[in-house]
PDB file of N, CA and C in Angstrom:
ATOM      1  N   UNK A   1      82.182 102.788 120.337  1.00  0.00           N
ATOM      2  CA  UNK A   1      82.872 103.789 119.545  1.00  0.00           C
ATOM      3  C   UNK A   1      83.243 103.185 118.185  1.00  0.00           C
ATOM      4  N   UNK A   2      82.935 103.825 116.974  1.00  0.00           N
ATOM      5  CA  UNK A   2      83.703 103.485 115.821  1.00  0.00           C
ATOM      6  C   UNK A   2      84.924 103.173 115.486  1.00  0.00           C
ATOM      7  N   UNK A   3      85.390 102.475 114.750  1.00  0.00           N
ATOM      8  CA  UNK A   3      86.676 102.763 114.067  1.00  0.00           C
ATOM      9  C   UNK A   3      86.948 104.423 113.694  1.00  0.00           C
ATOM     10  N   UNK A   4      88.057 104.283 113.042  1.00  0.00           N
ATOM     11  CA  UNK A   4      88.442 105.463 112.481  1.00  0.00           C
ATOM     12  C   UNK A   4      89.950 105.170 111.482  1.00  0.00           C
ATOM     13  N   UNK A   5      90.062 105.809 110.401  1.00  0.00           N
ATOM     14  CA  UNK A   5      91.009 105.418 109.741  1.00  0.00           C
ATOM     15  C   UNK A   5      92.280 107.095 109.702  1.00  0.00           C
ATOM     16  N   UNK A   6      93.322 106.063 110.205  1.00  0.00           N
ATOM     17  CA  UNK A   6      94.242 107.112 110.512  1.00  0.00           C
ATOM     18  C   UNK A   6      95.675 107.849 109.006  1.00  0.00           C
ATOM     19  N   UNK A   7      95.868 109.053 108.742  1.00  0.00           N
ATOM     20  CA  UNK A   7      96.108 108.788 107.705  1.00  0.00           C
ATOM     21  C   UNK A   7      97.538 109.952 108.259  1.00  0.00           C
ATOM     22  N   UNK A   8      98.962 108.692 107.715  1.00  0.00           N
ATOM     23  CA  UNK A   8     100.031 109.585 108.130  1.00  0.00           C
ATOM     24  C   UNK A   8     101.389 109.446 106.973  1.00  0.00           C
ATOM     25  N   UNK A   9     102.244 110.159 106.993  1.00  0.00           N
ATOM     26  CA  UNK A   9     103.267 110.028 106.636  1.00  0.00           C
ATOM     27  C   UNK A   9     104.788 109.317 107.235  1.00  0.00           C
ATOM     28  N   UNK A  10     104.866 108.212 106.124  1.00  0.00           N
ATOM     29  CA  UNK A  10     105.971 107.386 106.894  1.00  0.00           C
ATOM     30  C   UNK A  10     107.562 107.865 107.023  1.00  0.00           C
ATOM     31  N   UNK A  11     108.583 107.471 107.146  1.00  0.00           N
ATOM     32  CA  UNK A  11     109.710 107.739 106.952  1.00  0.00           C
ATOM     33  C   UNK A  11     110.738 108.228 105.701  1.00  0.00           C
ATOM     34  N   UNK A  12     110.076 107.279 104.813  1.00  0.00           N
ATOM     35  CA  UNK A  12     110.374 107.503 103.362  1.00  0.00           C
ATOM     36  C   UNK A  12     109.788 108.638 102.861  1.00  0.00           C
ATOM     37  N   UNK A  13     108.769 109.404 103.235  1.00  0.00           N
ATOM     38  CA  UNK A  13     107.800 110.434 102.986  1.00  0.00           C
ATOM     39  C   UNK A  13     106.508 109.853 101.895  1.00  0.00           C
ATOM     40  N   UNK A  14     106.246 108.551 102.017  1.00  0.00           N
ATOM     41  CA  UNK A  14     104.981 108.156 101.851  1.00  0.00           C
ATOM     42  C   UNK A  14     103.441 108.276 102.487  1.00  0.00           C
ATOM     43  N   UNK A  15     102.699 108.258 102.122  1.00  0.00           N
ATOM     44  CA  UNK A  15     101.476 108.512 102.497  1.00  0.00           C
ATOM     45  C   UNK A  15     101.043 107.116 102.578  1.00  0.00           C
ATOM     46  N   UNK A  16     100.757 106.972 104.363  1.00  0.00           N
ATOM     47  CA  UNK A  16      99.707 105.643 104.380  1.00  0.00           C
ATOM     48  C   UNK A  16      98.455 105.525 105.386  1.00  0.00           C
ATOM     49  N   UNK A  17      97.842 104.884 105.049  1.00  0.00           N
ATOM     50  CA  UNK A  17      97.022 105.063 106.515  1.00  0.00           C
ATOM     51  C   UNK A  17      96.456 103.165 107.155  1.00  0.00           C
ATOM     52  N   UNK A  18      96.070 103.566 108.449  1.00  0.00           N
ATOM     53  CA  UNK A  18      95.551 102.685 108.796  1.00  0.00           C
ATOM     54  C   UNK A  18      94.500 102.332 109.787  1.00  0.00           C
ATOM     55  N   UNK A  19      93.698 101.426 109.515  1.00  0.00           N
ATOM     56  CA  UNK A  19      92.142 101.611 110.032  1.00  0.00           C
ATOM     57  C   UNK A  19      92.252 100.889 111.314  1.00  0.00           C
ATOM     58  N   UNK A  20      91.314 101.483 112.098  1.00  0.00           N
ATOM     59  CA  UNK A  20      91.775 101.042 113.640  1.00  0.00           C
ATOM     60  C   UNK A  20      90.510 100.970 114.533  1.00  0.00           C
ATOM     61  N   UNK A  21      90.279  99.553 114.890  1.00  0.00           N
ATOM     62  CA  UNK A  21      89.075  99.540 115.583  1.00  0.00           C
ATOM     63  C   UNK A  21      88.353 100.801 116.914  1.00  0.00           C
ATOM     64  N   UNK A  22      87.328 100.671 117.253  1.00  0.00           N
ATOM     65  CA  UNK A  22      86.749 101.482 118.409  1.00  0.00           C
ATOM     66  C   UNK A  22      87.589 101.320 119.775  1.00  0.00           C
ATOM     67  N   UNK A  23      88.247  99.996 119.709  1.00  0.00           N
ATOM     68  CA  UNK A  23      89.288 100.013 120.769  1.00  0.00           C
ATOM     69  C   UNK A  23      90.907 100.338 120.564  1.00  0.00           C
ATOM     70  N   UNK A  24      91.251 100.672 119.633  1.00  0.00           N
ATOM     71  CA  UNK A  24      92.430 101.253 119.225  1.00  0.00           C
ATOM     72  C   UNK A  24      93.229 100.185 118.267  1.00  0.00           C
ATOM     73  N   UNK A  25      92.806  99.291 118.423  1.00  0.00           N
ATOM     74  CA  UNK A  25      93.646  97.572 117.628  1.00  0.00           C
ATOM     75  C   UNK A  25      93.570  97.731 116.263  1.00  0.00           C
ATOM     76  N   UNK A  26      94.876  98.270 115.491  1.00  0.00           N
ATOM     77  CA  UNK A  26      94.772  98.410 113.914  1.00  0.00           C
ATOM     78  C   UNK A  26      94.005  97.249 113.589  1.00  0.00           C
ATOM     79  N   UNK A  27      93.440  96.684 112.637  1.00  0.00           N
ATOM     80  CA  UNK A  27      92.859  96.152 111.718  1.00  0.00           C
ATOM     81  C   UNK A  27      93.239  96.121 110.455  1.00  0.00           C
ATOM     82  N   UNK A  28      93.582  96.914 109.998  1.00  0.00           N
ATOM     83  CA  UNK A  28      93.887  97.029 108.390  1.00  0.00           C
ATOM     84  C   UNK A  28      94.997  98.400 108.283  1.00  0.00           C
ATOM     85  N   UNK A  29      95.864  97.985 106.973  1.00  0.00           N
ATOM     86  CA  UNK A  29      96.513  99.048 107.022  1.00  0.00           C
ATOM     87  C   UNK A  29      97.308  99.315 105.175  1.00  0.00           C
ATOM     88  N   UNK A  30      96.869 100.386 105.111  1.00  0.00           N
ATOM     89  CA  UNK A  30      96.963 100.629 103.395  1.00  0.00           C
ATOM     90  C   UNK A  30      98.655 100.953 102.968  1.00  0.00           C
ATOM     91  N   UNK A  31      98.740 100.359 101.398  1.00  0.00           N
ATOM     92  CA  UNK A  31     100.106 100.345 100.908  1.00  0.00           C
ATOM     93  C   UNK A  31     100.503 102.283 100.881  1.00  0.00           C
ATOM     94  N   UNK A  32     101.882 102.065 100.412  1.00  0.00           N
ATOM     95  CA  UNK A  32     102.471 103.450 100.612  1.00  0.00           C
ATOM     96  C   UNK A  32     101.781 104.176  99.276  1.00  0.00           C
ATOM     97  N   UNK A  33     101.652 105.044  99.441  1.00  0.00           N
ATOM     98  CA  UNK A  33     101.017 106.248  98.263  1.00  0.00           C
ATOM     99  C   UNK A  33     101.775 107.502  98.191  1.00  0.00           C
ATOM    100  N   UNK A  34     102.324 107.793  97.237  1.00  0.00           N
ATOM    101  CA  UNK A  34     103.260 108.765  96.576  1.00  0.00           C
ATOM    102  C   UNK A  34     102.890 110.610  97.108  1.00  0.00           C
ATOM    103  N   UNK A  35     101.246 110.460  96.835  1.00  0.00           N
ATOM    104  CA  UNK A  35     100.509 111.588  97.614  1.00  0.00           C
ATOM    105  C   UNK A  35      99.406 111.565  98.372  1.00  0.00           C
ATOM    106  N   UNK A  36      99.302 112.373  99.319  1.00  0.00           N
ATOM    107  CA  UNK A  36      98.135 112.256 100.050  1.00  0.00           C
ATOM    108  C   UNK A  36      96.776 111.958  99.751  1.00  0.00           C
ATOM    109  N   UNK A  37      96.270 113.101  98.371  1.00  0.00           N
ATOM    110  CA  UNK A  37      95.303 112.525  97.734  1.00  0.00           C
ATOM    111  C   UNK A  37      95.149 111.180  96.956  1.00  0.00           C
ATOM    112  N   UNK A  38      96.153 110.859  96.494  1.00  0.00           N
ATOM    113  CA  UNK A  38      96.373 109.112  96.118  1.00  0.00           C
ATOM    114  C   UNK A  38      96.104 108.163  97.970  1.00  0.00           C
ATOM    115  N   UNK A  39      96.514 108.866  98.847  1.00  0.00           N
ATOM    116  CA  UNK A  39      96.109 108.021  99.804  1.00  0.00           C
ATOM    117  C   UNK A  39      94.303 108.127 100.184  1.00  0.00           C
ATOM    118  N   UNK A  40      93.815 109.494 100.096  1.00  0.00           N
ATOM    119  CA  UNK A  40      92.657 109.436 100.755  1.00  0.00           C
ATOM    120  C   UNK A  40      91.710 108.329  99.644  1.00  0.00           C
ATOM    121  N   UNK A  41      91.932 108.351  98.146  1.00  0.00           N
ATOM    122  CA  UNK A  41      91.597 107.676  97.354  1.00  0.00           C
ATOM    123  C   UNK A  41      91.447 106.323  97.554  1.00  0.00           C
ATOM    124  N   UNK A  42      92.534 105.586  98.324  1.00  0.00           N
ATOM    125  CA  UNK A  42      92.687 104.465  98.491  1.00  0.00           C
ATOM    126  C   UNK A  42      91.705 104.036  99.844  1.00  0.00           C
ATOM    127  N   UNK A  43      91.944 104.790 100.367  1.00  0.00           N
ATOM    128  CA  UNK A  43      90.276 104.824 101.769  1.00  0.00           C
ATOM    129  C   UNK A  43      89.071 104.864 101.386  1.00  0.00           C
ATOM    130  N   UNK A  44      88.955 105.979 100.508  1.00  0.00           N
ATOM    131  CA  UNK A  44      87.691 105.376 100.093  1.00  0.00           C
ATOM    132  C   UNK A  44      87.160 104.297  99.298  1.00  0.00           C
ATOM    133  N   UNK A  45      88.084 103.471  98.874  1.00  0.00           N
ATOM    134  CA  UNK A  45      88.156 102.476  97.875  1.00  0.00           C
ATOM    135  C   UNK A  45      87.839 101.507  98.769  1.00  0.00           C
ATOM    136  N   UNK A  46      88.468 101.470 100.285  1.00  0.00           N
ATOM    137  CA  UNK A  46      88.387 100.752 101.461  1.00  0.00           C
ATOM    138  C   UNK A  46      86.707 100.900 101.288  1.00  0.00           C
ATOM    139  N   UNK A  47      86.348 102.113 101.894  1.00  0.00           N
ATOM    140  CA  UNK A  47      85.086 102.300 102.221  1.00  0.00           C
ATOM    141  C   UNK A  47      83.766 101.693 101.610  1.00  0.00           C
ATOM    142  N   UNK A  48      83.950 101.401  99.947  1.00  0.00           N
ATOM    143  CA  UNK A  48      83.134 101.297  99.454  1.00  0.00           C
ATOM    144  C   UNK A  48      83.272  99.879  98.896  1.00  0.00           C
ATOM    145  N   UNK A  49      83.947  99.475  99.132  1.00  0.00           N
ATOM    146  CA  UNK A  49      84.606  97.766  98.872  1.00  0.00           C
ATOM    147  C   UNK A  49      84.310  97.050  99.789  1.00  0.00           C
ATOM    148  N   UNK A  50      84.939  97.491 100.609  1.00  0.00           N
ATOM    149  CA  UNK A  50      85.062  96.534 102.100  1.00  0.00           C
ATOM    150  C   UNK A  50      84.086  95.901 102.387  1.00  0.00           C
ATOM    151  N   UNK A  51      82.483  96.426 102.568  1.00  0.00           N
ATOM    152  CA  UNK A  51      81.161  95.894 102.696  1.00  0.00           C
ATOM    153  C   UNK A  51      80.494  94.697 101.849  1.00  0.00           C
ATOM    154  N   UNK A  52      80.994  94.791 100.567  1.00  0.00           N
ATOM    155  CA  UNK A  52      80.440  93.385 100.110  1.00  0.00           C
ATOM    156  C   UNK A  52      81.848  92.282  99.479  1.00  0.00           C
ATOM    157  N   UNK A  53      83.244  92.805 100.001  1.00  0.00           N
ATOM    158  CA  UNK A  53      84.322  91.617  99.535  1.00  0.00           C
ATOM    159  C   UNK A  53      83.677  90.558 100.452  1.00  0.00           C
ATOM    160  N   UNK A  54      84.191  89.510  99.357  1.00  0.00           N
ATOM    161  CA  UNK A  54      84.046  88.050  99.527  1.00  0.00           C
ATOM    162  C   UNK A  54      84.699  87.539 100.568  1.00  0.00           C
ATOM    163  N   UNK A  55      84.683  86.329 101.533  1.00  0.00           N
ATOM    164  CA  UNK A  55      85.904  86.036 102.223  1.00  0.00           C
ATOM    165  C   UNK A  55      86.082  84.783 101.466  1.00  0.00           C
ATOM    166  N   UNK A  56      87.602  84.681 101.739  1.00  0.00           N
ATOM    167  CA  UNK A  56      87.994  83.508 100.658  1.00  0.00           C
ATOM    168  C   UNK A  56      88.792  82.938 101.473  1.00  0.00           C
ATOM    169  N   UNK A  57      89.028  81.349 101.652  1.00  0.00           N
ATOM    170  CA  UNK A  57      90.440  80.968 102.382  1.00  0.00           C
ATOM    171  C   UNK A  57      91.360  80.842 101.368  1.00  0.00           C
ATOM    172  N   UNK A  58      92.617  81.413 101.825  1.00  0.00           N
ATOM    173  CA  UNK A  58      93.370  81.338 100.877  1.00  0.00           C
ATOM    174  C   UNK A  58      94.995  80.069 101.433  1.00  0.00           C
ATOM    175  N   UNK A  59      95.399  79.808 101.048  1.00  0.00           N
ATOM    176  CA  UNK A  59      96.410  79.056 101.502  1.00  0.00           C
ATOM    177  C   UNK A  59      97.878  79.459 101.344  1.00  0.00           C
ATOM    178  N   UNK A  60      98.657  78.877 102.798  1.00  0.00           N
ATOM    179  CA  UNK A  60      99.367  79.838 103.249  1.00  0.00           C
ATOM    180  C   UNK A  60     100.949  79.966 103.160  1.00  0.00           C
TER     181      UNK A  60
END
């Protein structure tokens, strides 16, 4: 089964979402966004990024 990226409203009334493997185990999870369409924006930014970012070690 795929992932799927879940897209909700937090407490503060922010818009966030978060991507969640085929077995249910978040993976990733996007900053707060003012509106919904500012959130779906940020998914697809996921979508089309995600495939060729670099991995980098970073120190901690």
């Amino acid at each position: 089964m795929a992932g799927k990226f879940e897209l909700y409203q937090d407490k503060s009334g922010d818009y966030r979402f978060r991507l969640k493997a085929g077995n249910g185990e978040v993976i990733a999870t996007g900053q707060g966004y003012a509106s919904k369409s500012s959130a779906l924006n940020g998914i697809e930014s996921v979508r089309r990024n995600a495939a060729d970012a670099e991995v980098v070690e970073a120190e901690g």
